[in-house]
Protein backbone atom coordinates (compact mmCIF):
# COMPACT_ATOMS: atom_id res chain seq x y z
CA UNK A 1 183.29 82.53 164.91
CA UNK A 2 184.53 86.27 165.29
CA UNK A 3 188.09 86.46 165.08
CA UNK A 4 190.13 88.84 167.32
CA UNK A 5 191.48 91.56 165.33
CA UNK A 6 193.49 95.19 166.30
CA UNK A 7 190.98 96.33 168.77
CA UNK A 8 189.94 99.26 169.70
CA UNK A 9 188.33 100.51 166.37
CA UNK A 10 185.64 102.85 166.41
CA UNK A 11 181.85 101.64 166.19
CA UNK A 12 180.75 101.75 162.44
CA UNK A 13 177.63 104.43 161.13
CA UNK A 14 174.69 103.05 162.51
CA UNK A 15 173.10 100.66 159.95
CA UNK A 16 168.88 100.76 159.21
CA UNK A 17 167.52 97.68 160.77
CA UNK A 18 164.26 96.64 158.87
CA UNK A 19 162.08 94.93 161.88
CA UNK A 20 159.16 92.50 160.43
CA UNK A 21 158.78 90.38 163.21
CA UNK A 22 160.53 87.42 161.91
CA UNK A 23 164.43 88.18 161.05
CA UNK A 24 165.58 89.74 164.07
CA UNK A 25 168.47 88.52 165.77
CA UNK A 26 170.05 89.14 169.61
CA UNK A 27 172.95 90.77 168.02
CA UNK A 28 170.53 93.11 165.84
CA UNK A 29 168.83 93.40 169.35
CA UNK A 30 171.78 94.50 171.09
CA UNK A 31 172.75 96.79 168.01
CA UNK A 32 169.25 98.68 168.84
CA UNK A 33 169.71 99.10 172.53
CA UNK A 34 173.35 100.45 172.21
CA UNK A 35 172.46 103.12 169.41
CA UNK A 36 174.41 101.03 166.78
CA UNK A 37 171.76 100.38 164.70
CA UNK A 38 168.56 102.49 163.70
CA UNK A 39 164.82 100.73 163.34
CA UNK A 40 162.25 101.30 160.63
CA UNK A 41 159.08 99.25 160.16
CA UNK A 42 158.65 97.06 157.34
CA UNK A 43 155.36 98.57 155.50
CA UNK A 44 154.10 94.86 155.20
CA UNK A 45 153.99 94.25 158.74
CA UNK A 46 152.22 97.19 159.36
CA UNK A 47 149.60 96.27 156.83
CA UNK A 48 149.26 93.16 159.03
CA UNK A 49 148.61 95.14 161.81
CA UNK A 50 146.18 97.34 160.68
CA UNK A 51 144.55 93.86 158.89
CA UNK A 52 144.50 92.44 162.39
CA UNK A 53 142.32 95.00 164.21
CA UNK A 54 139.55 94.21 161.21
CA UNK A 55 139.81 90.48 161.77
CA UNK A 56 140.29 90.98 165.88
CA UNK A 57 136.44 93.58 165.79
CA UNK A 58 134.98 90.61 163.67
CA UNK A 59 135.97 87.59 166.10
CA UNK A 60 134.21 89.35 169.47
CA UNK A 61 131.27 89.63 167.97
CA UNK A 62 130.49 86.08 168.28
CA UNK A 63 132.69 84.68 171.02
CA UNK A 64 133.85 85.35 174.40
CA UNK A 65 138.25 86.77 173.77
CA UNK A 66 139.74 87.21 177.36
CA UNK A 67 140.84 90.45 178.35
CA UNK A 68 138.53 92.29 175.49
CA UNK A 69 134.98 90.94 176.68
CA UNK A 70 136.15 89.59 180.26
CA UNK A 71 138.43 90.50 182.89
CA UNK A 72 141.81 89.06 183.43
CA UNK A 73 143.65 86.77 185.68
CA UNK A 74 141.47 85.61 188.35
CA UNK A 75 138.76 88.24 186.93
CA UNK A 76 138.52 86.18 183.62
CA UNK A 77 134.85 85.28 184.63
CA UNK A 78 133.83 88.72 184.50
CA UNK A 79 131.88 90.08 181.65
CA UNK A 80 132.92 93.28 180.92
CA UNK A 81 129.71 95.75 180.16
CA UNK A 82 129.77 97.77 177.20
CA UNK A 83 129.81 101.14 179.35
CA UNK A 84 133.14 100.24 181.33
CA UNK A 85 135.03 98.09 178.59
CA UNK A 86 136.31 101.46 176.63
CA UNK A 87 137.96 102.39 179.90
CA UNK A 88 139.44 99.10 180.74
CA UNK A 89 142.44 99.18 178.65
CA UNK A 90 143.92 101.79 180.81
CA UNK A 91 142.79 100.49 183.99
CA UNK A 92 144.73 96.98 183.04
CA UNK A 93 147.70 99.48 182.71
CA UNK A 94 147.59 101.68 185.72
CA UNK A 95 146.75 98.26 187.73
CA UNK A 96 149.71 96.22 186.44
CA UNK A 97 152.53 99.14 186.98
CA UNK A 98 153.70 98.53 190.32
CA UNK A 99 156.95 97.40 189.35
CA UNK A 100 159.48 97.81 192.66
CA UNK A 101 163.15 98.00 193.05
CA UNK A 102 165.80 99.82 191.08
CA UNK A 103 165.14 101.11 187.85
CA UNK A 104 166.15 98.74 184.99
CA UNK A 105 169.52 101.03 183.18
CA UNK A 106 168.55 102.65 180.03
CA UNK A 107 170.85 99.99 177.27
CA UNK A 108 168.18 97.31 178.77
CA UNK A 109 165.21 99.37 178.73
CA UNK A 110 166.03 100.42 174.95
CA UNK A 111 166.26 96.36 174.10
CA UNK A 112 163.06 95.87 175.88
CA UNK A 113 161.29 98.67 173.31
CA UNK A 114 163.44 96.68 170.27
CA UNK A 115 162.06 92.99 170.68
CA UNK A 116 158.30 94.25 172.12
CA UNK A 117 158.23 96.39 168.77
CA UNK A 118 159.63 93.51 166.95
CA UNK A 119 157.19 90.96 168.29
CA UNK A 120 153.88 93.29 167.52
CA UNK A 121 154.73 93.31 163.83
CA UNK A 122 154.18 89.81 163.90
CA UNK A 123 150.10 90.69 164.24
CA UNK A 124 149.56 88.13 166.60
CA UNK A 125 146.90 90.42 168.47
CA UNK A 126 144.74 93.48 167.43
CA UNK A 127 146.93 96.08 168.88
CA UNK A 128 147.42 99.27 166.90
CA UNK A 129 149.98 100.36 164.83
CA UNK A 130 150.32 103.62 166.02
CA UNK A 131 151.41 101.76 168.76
CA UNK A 132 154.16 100.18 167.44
CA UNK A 133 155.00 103.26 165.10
CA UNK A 134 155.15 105.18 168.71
CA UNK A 135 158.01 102.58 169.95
CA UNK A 136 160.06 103.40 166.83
CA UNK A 137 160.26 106.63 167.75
CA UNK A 138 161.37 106.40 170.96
CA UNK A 139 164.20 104.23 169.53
CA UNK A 140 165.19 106.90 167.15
CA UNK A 141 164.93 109.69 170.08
CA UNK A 142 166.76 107.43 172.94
CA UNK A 143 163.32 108.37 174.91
CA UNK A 144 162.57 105.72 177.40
CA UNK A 145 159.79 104.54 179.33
CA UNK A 146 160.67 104.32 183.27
CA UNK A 147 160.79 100.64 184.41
CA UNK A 148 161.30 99.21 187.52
CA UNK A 149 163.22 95.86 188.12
CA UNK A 150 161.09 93.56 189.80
CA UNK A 151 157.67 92.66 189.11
CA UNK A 152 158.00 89.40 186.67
CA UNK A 153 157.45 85.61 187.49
CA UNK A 154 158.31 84.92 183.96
CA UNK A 155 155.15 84.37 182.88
CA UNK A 156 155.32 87.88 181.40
CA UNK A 157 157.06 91.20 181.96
CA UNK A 158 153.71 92.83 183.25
CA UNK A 159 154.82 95.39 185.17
CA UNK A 160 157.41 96.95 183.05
CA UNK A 161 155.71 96.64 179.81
CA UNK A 162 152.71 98.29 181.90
CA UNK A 163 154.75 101.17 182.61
CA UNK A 164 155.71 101.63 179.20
CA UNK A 165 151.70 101.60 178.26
CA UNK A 166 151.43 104.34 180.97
CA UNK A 167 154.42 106.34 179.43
CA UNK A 168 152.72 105.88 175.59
CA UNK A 169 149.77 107.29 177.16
CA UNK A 170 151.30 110.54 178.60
CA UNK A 171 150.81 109.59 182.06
CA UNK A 172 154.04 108.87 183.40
CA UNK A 173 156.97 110.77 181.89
CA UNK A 174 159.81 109.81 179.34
CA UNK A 175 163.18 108.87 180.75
CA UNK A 176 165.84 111.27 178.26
CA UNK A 177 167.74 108.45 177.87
CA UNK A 178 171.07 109.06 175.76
CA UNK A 179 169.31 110.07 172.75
CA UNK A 180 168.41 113.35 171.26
CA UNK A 181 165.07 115.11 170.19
CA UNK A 182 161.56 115.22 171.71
CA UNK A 183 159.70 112.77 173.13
CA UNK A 184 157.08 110.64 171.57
CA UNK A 185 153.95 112.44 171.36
CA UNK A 186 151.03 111.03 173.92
CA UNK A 187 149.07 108.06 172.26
CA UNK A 188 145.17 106.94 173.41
CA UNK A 189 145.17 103.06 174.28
CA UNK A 190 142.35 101.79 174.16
CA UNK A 191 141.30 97.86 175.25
CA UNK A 192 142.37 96.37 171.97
CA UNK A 193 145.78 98.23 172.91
CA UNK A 194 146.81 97.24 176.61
CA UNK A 195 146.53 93.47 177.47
CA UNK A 196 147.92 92.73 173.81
CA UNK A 197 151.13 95.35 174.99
CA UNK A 198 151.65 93.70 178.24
CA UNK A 199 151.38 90.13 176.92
CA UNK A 200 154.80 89.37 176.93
CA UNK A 201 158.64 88.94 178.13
CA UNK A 202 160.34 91.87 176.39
CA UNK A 203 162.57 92.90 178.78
CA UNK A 204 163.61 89.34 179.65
CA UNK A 205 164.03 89.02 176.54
CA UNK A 206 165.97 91.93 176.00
CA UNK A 207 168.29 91.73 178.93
CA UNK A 208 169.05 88.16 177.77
CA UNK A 209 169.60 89.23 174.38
CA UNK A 210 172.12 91.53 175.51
CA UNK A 211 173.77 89.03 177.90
CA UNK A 212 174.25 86.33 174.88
CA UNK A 213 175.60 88.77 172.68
CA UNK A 214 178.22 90.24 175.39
CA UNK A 215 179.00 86.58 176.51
CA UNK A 216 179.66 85.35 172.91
CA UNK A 217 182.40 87.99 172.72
CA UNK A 218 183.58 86.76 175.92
CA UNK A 219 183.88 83.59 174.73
CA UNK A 220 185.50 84.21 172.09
CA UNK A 221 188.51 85.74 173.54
CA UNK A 222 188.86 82.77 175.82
CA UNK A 223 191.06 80.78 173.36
CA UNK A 224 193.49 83.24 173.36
CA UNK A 225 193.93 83.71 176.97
CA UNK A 226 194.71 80.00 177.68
CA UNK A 227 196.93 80.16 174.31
CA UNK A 228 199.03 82.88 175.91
CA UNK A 229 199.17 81.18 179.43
CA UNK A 230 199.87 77.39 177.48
CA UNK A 231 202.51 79.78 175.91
CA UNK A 232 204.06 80.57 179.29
CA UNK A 233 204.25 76.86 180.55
CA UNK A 234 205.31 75.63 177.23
CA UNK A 235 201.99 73.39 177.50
CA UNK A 236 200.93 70.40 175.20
CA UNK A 237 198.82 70.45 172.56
CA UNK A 238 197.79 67.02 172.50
CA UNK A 239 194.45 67.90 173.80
CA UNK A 240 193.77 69.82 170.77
CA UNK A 241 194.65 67.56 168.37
CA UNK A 242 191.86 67.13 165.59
CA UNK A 243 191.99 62.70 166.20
CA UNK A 244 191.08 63.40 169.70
CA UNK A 245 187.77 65.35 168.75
CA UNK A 246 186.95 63.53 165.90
CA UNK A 247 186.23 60.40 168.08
CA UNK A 248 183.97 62.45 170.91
CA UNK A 249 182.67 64.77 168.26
CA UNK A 250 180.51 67.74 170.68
CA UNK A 251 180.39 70.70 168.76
CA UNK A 252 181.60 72.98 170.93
CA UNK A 253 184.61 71.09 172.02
CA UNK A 254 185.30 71.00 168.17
CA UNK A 255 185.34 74.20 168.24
CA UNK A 256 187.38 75.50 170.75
CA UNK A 257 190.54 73.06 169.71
CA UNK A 258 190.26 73.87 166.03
CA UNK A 259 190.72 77.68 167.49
CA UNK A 260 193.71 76.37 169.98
CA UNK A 261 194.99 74.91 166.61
CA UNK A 262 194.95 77.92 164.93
CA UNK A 263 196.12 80.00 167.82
CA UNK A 264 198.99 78.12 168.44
CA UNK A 265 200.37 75.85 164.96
CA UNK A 266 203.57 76.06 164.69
CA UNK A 267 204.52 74.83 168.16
CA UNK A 268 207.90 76.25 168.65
CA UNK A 269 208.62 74.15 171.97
CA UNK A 270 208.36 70.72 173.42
CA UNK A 271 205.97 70.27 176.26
CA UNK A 272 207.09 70.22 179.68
CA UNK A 273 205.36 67.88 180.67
CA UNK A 274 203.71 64.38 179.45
CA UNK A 275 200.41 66.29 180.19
CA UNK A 276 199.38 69.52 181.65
CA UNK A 277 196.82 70.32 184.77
CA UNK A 278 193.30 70.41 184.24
CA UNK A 279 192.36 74.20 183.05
CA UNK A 280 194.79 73.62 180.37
CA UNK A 281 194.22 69.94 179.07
CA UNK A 282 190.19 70.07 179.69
CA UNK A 283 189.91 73.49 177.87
CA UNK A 284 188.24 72.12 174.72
CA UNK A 285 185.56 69.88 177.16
CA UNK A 286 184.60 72.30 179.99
CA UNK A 287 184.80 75.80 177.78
CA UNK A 288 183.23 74.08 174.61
CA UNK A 289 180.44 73.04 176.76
CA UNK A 290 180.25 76.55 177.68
CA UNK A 291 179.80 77.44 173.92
CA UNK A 292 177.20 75.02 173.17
CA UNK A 293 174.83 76.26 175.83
CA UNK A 294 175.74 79.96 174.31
CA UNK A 295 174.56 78.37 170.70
CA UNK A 296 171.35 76.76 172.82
CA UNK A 297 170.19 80.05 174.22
CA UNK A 298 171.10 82.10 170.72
CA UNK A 299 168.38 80.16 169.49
CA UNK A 300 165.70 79.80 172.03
CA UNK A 301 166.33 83.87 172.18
CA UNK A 302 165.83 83.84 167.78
CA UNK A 303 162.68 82.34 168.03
CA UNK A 304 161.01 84.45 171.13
CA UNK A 305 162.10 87.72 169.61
CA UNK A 306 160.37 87.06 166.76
CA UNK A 307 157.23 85.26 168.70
CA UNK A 308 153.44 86.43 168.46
CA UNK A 309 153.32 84.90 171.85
CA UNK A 310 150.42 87.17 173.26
CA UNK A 311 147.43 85.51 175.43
CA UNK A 312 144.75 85.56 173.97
CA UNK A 313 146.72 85.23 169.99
CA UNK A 314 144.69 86.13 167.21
CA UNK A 315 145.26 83.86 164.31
CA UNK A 316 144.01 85.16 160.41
CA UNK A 317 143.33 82.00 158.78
CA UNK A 318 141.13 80.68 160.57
CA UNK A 319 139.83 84.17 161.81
CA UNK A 320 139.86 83.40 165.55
CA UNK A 321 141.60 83.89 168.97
CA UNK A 322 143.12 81.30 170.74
CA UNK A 323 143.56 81.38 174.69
CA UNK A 324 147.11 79.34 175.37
CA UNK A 325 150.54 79.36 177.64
CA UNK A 326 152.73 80.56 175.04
CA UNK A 327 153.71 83.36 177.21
CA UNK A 328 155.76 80.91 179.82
CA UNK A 329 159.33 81.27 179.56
CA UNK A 330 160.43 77.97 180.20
CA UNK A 331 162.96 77.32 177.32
CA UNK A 332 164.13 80.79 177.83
CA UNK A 333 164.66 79.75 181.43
CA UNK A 334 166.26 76.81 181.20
CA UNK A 335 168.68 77.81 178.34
CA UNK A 336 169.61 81.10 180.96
CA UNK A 337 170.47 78.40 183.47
CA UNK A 338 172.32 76.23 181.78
CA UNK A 339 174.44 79.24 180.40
CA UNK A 340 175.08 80.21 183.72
CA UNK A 341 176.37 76.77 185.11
CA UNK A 342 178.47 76.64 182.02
CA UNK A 343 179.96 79.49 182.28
CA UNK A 344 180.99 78.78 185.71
CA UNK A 345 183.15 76.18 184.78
CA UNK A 346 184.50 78.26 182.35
CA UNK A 347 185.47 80.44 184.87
CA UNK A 348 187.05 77.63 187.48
CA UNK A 349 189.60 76.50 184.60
CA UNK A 350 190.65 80.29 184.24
CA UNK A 351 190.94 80.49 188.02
CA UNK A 352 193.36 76.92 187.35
CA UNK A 353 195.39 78.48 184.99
CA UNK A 354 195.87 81.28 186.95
CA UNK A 355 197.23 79.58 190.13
CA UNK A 356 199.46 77.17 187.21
CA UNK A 357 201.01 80.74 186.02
CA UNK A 358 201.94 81.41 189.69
CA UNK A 359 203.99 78.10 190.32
CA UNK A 360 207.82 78.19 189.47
CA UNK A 361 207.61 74.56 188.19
CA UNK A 362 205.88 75.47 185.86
CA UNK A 363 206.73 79.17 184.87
CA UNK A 364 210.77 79.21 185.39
CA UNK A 365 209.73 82.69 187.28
CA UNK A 366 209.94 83.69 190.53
CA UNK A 367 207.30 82.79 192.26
CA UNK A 368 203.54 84.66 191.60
CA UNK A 369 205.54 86.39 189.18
CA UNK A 370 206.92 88.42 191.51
CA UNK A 371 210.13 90.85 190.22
CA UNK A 372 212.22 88.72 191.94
CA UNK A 373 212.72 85.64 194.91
CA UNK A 374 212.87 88.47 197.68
CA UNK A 375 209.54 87.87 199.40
CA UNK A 376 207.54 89.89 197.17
CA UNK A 377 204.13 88.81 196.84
CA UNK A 378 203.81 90.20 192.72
CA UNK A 379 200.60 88.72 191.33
CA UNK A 380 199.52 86.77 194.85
CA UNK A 381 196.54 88.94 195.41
CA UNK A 382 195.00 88.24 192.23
CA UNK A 383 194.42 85.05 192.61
CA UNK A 384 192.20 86.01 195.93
CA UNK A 385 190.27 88.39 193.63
CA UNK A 386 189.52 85.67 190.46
CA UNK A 387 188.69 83.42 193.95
CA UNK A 388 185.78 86.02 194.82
CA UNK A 389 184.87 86.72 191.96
CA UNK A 390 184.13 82.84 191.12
CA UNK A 391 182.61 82.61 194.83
CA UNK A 392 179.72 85.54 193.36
CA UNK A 393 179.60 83.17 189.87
CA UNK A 394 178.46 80.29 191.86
CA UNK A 395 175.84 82.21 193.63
CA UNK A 396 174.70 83.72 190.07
CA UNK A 397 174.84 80.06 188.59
CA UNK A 398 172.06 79.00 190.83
CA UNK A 399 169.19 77.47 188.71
CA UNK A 400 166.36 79.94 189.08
CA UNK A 401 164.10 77.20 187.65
CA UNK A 402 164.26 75.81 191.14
CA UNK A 403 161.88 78.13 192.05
CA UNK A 404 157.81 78.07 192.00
CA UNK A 405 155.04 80.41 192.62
CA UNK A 406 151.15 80.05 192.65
CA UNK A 407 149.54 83.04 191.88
CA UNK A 408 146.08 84.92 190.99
CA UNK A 409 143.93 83.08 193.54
CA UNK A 410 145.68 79.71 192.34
CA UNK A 411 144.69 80.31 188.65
CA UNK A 412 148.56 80.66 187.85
CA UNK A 413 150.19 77.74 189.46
CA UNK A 414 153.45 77.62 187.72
CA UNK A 415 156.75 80.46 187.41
CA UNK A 416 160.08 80.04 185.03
CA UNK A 417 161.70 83.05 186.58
CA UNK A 418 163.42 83.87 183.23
CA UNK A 419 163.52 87.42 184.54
CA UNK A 420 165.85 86.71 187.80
CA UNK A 421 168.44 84.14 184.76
CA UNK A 422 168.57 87.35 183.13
CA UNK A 423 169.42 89.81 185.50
CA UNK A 424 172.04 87.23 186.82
CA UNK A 425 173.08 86.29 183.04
CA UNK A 426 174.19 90.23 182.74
CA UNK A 427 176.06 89.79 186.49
CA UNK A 428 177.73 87.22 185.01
CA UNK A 429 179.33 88.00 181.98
CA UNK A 430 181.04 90.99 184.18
CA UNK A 431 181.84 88.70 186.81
CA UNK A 432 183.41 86.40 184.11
CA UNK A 433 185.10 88.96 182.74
CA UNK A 434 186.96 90.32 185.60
CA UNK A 435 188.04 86.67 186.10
CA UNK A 436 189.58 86.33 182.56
CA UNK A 437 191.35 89.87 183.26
CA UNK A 438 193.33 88.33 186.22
CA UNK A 439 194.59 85.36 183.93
CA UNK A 440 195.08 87.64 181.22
CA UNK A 441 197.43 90.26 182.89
CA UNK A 442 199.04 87.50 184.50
CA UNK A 443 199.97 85.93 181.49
CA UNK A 444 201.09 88.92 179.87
CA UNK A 445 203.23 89.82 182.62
CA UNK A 446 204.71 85.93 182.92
CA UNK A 447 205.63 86.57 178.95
CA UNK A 448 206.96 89.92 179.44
CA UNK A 449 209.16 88.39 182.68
CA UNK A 450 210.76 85.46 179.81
CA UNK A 451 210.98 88.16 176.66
CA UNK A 452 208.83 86.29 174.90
CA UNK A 453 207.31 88.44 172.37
CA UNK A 454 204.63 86.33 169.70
CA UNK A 455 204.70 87.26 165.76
CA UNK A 456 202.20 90.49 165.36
CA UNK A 457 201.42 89.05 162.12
CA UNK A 458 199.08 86.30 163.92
CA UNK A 459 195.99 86.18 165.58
CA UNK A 460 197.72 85.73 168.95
CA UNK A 461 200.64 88.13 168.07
CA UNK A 462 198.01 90.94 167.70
CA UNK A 463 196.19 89.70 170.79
CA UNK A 464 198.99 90.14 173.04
CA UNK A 465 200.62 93.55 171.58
CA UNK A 466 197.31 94.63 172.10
CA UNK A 467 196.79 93.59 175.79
CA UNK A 468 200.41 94.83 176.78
CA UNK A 469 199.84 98.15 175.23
CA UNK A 470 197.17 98.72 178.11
CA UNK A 471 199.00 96.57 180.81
CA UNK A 472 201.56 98.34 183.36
CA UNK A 473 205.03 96.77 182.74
CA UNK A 474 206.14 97.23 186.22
CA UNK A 475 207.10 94.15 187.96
CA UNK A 476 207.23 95.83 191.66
CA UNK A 477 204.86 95.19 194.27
CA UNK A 478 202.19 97.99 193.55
CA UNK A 479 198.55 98.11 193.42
CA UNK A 480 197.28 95.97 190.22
CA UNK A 481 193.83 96.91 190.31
CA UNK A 482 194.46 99.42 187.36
CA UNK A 483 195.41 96.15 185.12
CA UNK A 484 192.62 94.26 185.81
CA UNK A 485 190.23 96.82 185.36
CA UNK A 486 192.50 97.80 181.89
CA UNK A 487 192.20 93.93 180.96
CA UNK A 488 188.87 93.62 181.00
CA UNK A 489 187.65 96.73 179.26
CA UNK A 490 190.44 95.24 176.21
CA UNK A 491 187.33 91.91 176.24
CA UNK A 492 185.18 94.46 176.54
CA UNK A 493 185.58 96.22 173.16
């Protein structure tokens, strides 16, 4: 578990990530799309490329391989003649491109060009290597292709990884990015090249990869948020206590009071009360649920980032192709749902704490923290912002496997949607954050209002010298939306 330290730092040298198509992680991922990281190819997975393409020429000499001899989708009937199949790689391209909506930001695109390369080098299809050699450099130049949003069932990210084939091929233009130096030179794709490029999830991937990794952190800093508001209330720590977890042993519940534990030991106050309100004494249950379905999608994302998940997938030993579903996202979708739900209830015992934190009873404070018991309305408003905020979680928390689609004349009768859980796993972790921001500059202000400063030699010391060093000390009504906007970019970083 990362441990909160001074904040702030600055971002290390970029490391050298060597990708082989079997170690990479969603933190490595997200490394790659932020510039944190550099990518070279492992020379023995591009050995297994080059092998593949010998093996691949060998196999369609004696059988029928979909999308090399026949058509695709609904077309897969089709016999492709000798005279048109050289052309057909770039017709399954241009065909597939017509991605709609807003373009997808550049950070996502860049993770999308991290886990395709990373998947190719697993030789699961006869694509060249120039091809993946080609997405290297666009990492190392910040060049990317220009993607649109929408145009993925999950079932495979057709569109957008057709509009990078386009871009490879010189026909639709490199996006500068936030990179430096040229673009990557034009590249021929041939058939052997295109279906095998577009056989995939990589941006669904990639979005969710950088979701995970910016939720973890989230999560993270949740502990200490409810430590600093149990801190306020003088709260119990009964519900924490290591007998309590040892006899309903969930692992992230574990985990979450072990940190309280830390956090807090030595007590220096009696509880209020014989037990505290929900988002204080059901932390451990409701946010270490939250935690678990983090670790669940960690490692459905481990194993599709390093997938050869391509339709048709060319095996080595036995030489042969194999036509298969592997492309389906539904663990991907599933685990992007349940993350969501979880982290909704997450975000409904931060909302609790923050409406606890605005009680006298339980403060000693004027009421919402106000400067004093003159009718001011101090933090009152926040707790209408964390309120809509929550209302948009529960709209992004809605299981997108719910959905269905049949597609391609009825050949395609099934959808996971992974792409939408994605897209609403990135809304989310904002949205979650700006939640956490209310509680935390309410907290800060509630220990600020009883001169309660914590011991800068612990975790929690540091966490809160930290948070009031970019929190407004002014108790008078005034406009707070600085605060919460300086709160969360401190979870942020």
């Amino acid at each position: 578990m990362t441990m909160y330290g001074a904040g702030g730092r600055p971002a290390p040298p970029a490391q050298t990530l060597t990708l082989d198509g079997t170690s990479l992680t969603p933190a490595d991922t997200t490394a790659l799309a932020r510039r944190r990281a550099r990518a070279e190819i492992a020379p023995a997975a591009r050995e297994r490329m080059l092998l593949a393409r010998k093996v691949a020429e060998e196999v369609v000499t004696r059988r029928r391989v979909y999308g090399h001899t026949t058509g695709v989708g609904a077309n897969r009937t089709t016999d492709l003649r000798d005279e048109v199949a050289a052309g057909h790689g770039m017709r399954l391209l241009r065909s597939h491109s017509g991605g709609i909506g807003p373009l997808v930001p550049v950070e996502q695109t860049r993770a999308m060009l991290a886990v395709r390369l990373n998947q190719l080098l697993c030789a699961g299809s006869a694509i060249g290597a120039a091809v993946a050699e080609r997405l290297a450099d666009a990492l190392a130049s910040g060049h990317v292709p220009t993607v649109h949003s929408y145009g993925s069932v999950g079932t495979g990210d057709l569109s957008a990884l057709a509009e990078l084939g386009l871009t490879l091929a010189g026909e639709q233009p490199w996006r500068h990015g936030e990179g430096s130096g040229d673009a990557p030179a034009p590249l021929i794709l041939d058939r052997w090249d295109a279906l095998p490029l577009m056989s995939s999830s990589a941006l669904t991937i990639g979005q969710s990869a950088l979701g995970c990794t910016d939720l973890g952190l989230l999560l993270d800093r949740i502990p200490l948020i409810a430590a600093l508001s149990l801190t306020v209330v003088h709260g119990s720590t009964e519900p924490y206590a290591s007998v309590v977890h040892a006899l309903r042993p969930h692992p992230g519940a574990n985990r979450v009071a072990a940190r309280m534990r830390a956090l807090l030991e030595p007590v220096t106050w009696e509880p209020a009360l014989v037990q505290d309100p929900f988002g204080l004494r059901c932390l451990p249950q409701v946010h270490g649920a939250a935690l678990d379905a983090a670790d669940a999608l960690d490692q459905v994302l481990r194993i599709e980032i390093n997938a050869a998940a391509e339709n048709p997938l060319l095996s080595m030993g036995p030489a042969d192709y194999h036509h298969h579903g592997g492309f389906h996202q539904a663990s991907l979708a599933l685990a992007l749902d349940q993350v969501r739900l979880a982290v909704l209830g997450t975000a409904q015992l931060s909302t609790a704490r923050l409406g606890v934190l605005a009680v006298p009873a339980f403060t000693g404070l004027p009421s919402y923290l106000a400067q004093d018991e003159d009718g001011s309305s101090g933090i009152m408003i926040t707790e209408y912002a964390a309120q809509s905020a929550l209302a948009e979680l529960r709209g992004l928390a809605q299981p997108v496997t719910l959905g269905h689609a049949v597609l391609s004349r009825g050949v395609e009768e099934h959808a996971s949607f992974a792409a939408t859980g994605a897209r609403h796993l990135l809304d989310s972790v904002t949205t979650l954050r700006l939640v956490l921001a209310c509680e935390l500059a309410a907290a800060v202000r509630a220990l600020r209002m009883q001169d309660v400063v914590l011991d800068p030699g612990t975790e929690l010391g540091r966490f809160q010298h930290d948070a009031a060093a970019v929190l407004n000390p002014d108790t008078t009504d005034r406009d707070l939306t600085p605060d919460i906007e300086s709160a969360a970019a401190l979870l942020a970083r």
